[in-house]
C-alpha atoms as a PDB file:
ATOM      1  CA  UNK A   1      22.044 -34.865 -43.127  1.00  0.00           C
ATOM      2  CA  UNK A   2      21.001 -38.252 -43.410  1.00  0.00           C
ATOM      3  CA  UNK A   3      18.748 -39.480 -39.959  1.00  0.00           C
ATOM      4  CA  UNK A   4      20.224 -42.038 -37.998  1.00  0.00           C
ATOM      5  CA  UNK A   5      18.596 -45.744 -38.580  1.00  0.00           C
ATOM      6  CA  UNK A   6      19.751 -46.393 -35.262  1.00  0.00           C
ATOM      7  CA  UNK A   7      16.631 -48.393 -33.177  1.00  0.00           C
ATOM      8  CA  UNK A   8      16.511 -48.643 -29.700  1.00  0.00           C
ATOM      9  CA  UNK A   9      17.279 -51.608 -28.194  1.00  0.00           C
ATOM     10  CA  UNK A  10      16.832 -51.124 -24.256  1.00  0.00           C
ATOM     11  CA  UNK A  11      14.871 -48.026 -22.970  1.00  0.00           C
ATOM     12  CA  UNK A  12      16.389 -45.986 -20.310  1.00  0.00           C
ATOM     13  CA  UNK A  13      13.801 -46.880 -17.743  1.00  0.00           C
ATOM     14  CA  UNK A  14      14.438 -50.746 -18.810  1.00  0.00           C
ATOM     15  CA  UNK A  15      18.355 -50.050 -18.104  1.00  0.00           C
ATOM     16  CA  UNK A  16      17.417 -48.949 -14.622  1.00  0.00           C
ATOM     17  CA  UNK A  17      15.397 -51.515 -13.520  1.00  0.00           C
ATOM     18  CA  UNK A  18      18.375 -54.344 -14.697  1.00  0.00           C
ATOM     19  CA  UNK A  19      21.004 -52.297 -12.955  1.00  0.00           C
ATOM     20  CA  UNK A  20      18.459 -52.661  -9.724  1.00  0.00           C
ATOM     21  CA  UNK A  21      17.745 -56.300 -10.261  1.00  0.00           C
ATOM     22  CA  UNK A  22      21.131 -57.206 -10.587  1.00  0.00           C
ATOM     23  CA  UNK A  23      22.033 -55.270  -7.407  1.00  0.00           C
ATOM     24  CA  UNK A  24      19.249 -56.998  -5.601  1.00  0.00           C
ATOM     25  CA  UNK A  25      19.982 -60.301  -6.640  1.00  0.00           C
ATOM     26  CA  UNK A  26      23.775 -59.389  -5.415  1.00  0.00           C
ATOM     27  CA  UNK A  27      22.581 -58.970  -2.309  1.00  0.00           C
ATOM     28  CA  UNK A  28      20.607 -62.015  -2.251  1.00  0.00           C
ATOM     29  CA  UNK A  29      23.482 -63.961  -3.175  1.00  0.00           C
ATOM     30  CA  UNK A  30      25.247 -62.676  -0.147  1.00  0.00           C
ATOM     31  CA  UNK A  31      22.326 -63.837   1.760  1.00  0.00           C
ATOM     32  CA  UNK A  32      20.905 -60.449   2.382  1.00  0.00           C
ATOM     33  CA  UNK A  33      17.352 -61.003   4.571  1.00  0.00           C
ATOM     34  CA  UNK A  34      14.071 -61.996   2.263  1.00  0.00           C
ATOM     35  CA  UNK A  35      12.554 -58.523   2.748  1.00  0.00           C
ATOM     36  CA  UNK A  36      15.748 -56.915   0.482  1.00  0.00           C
ATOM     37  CA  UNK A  37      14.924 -59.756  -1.794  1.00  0.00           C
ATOM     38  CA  UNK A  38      11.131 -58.799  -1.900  1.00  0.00           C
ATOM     39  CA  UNK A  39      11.390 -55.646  -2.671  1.00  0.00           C
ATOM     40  CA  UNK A  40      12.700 -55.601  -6.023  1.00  0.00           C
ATOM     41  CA  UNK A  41      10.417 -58.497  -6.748  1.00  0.00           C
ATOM     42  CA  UNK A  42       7.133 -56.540  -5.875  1.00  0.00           C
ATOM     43  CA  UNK A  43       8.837 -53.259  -8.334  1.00  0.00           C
ATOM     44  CA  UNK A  44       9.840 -55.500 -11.049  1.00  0.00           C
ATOM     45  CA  UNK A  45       5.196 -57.007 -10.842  1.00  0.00           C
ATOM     46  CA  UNK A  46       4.492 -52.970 -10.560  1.00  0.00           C
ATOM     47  CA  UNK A  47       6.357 -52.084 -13.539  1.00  0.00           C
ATOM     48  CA  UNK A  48       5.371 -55.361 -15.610  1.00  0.00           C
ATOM     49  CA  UNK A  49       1.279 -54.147 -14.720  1.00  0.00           C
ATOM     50  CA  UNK A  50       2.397 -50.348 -15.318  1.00  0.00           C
ATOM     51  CA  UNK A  51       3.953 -52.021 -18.828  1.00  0.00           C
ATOM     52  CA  UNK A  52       1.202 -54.197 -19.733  1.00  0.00           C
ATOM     53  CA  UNK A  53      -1.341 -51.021 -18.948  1.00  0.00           C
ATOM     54  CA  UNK A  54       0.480 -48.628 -21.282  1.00  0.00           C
ATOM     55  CA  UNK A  55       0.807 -51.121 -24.282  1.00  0.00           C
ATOM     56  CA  UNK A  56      -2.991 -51.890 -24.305  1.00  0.00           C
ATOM     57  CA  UNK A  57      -4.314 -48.172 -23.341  1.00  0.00           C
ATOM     58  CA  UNK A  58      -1.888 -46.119 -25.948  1.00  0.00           C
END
């Protein structure tokens, strides 16, 4: 059997953290209080550090 060409467009881990922002920014649209808002924001600068980390270290 032939392998698949297929290439990944969106990791799992990426897919999970859209589904959360758009969730969160739901909520702020709703006019949820700032510290729901906040929260998501201080994820998405831990995971764009934990991203930046693994791209120069590997």
């Amino acid at each position: 059997m032939a392998k698949s060409k297929v290439k990944e467009i969106i990791s799992l881990e990426e897919l999970a953290w859209l589904v959360i922002g758009l969730a969160f920014g739901y909520l702020a649209g709703l006019g949820a209080p700032i510290f729901i808002v906040a929260i998501p924001i201080a994820a998405l600068l831990v995971w764009i550090i934990s991203y930046f980390r693994r791209k120069t270290l590997w």
